[in-house]
Protein backbone atom coordinates (compact mmCIF):
# COMPACT_ATOMS: atom_id res chain seq x y z
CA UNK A 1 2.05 140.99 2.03
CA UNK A 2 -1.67 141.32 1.50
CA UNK A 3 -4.38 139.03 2.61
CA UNK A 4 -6.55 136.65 1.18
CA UNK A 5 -9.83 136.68 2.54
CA UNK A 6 -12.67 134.59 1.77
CA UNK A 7 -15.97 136.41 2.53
CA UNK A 8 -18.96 134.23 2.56
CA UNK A 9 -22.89 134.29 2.76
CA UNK A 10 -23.42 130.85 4.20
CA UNK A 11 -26.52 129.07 6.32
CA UNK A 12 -26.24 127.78 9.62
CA UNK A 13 -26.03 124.48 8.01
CA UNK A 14 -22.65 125.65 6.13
CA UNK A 15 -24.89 125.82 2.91
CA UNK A 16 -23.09 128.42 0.46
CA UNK A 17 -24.90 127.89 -2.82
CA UNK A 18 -27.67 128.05 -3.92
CA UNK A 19 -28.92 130.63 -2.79
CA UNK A 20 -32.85 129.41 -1.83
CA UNK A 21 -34.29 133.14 -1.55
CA UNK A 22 -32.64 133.74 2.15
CA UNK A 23 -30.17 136.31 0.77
CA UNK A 24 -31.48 139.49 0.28
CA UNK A 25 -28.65 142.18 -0.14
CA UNK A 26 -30.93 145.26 0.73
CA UNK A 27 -30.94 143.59 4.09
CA UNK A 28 -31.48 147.05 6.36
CA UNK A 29 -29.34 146.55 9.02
CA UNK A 30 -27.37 148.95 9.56
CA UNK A 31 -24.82 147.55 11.70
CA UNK A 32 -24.21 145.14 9.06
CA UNK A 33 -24.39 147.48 6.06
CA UNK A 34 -21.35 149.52 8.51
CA UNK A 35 -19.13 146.13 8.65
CA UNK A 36 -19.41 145.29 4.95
CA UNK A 37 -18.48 148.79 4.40
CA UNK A 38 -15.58 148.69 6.56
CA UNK A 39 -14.17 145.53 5.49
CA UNK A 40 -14.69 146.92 1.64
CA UNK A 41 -12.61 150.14 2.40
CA UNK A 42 -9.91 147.57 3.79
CA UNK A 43 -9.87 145.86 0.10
CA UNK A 44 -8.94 147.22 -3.24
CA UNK A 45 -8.89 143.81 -4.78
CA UNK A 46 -11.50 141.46 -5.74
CA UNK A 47 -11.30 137.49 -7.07
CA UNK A 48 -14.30 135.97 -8.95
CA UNK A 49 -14.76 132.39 -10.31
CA UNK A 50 -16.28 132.91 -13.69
CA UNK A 51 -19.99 132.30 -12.60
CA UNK A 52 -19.91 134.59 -10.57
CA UNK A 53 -18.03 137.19 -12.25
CA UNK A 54 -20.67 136.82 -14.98
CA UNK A 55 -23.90 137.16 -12.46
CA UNK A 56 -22.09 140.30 -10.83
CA UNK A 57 -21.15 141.79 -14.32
CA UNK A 58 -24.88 141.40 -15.06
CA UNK A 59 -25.95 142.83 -12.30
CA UNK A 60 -24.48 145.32 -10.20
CA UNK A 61 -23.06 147.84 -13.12
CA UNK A 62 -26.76 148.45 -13.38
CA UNK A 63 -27.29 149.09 -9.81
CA UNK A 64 -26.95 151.79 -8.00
CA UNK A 65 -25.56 152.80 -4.19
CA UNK A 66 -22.76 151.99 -2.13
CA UNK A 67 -22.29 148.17 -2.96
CA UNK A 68 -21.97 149.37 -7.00
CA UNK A 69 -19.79 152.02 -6.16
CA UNK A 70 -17.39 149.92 -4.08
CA UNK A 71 -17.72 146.87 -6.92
CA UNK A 72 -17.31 149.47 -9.91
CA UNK A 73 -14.02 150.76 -8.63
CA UNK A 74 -12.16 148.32 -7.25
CA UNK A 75 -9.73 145.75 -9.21
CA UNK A 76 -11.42 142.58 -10.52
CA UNK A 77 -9.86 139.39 -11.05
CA UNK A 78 -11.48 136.54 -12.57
CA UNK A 79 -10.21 132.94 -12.77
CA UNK A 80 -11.37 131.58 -16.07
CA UNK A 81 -9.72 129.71 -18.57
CA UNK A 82 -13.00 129.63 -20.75
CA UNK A 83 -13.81 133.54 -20.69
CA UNK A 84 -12.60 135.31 -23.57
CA UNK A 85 -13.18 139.03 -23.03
CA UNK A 86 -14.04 140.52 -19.16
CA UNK A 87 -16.38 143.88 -20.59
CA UNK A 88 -16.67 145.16 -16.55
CA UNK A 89 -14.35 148.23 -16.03
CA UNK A 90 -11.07 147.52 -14.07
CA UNK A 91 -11.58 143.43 -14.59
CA UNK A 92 -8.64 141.12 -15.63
CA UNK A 93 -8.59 137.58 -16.50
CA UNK A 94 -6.64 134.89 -14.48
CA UNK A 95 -5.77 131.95 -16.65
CA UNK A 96 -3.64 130.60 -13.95
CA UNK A 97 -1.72 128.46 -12.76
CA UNK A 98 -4.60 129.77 -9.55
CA UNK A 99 -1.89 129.45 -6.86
CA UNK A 100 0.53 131.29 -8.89
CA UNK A 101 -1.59 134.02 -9.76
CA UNK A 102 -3.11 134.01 -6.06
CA UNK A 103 0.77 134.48 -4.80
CA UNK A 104 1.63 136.76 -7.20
CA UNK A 105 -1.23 139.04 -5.88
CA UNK A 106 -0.49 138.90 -2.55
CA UNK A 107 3.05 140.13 -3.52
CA UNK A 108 2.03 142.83 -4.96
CA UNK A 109 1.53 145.92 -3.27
CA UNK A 110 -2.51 147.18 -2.04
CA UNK A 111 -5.21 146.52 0.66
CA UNK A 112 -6.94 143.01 1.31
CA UNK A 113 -7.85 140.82 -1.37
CA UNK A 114 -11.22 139.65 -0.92
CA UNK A 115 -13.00 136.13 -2.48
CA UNK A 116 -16.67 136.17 -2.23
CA UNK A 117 -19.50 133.57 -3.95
CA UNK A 118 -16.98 131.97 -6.36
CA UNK A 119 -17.71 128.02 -4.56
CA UNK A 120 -15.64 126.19 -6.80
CA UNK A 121 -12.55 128.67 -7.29
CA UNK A 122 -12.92 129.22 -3.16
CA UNK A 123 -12.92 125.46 -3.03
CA UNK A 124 -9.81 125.05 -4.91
CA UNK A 125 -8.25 127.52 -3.04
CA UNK A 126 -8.88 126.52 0.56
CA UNK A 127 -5.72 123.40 0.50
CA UNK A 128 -3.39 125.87 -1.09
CA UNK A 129 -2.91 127.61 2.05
CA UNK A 130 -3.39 131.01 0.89
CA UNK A 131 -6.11 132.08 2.18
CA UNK A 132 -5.58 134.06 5.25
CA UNK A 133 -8.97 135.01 6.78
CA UNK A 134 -12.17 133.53 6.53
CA UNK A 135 -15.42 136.00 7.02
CA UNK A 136 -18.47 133.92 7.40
CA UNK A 137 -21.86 135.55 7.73
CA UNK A 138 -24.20 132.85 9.31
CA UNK A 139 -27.68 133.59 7.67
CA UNK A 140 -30.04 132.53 10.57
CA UNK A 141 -31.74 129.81 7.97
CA UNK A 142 -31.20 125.85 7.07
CA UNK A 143 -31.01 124.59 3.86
CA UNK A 144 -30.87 121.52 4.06
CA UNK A 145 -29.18 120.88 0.67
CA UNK A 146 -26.50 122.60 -1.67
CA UNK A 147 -22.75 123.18 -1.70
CA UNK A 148 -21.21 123.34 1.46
CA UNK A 149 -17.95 125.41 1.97
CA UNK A 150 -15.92 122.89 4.01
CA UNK A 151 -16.75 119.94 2.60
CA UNK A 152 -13.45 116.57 2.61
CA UNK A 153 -11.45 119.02 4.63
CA UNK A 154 -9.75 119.25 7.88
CA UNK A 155 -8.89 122.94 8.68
CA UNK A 156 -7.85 123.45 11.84
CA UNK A 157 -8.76 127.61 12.75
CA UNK A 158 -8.62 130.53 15.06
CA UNK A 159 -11.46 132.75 16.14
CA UNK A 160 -11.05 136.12 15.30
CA UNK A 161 -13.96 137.95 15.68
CA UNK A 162 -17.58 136.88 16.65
CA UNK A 163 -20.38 139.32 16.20
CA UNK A 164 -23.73 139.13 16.09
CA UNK A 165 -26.17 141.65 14.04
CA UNK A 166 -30.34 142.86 14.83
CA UNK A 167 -31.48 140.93 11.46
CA UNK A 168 -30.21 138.01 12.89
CA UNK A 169 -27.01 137.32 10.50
CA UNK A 170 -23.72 136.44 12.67
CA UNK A 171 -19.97 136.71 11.29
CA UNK A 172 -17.30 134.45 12.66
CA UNK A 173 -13.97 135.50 11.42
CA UNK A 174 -11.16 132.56 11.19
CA UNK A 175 -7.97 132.51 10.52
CA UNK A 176 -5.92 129.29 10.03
CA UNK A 177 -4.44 128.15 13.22
């Protein structure tokens, strides 16, 4: 069975969108740039709300390096029951039901399946239970207002893996207890 995991850019207030200007992606740290590229070559899946899916189809096709490589080829879901046509190479559409669909993936044969941005299909999917790892990478910054990923939930979690990076991001890795 593959894995769910929900991979997040979130402030140390637990602020996950917007994104005020504290997220830059051509971040240079290295030791970062190695995790993200490790956890991508353990995923051949990725699951996109429909905003999202729309600001990454807008943008990263047109980019160039190892983040658009890694997004180009892998398998793209998006949950949408609004969006008619997905134009991004190796994207399908989700109409759901989302736990069905979310199931039916991790039945299927392949590598991790990763959710990242996404705030109101990751929202939805957090008291289904199917999410088996959350990868949170602490931005060292505070908000102070915006969409919070736990937010009317009691999760009760395991530590996995702490670590902390030279730019001053740090991932905490949970699964559910």
């Amino acid at each position: 069975m593959r894995r769910l995991v929900v991979t997040e850019n979130i402030t140390v207030d637990g602020i996950i969108s917007p994104m005020d200007d504290w997220f830059d992606p051509a971040d240079d740290d290295e030791e970062l740039a190695a995790v993200n590229a490790r956890n991508g070559a353990e995923a051949d899946a990725l699951v996109l709300g429909r905003v999202t899916y729309e600001e990454f189809a807008g943008y990263w096709p047109h980019q160039t390096g190892d983040i658009t490589d890694y997004l180009n080829r892998v398998q793209k879901y998006v949950v949408s029951a609004s969006l008619d046509k997905a134009e991004w190479e190796n994207t399908t559409i989700l109409r759901g039901p989302l736990a069905d669909d979310i199931s039916a993936l991790k039945a299927a044969d392949g590598k991790d399946i990763v959710v990242t941005g996404s705030t109101t299909l990751v929202r939805s999917l957090i008291p289904t239970g199917l999410v088996d790892l959350y990868r949170l990478f602490v931005y060292p910054v505070v908000q102070g207002h915006g969409i919070r990923l736990f937010d009317e939930v009691s999760l009760p979690l395991e530590r996995i893996e702490t670590k902390a990076f030279r730019s001053g991001v740090v991932l905490f890795e949970y699964a559910r207890a």
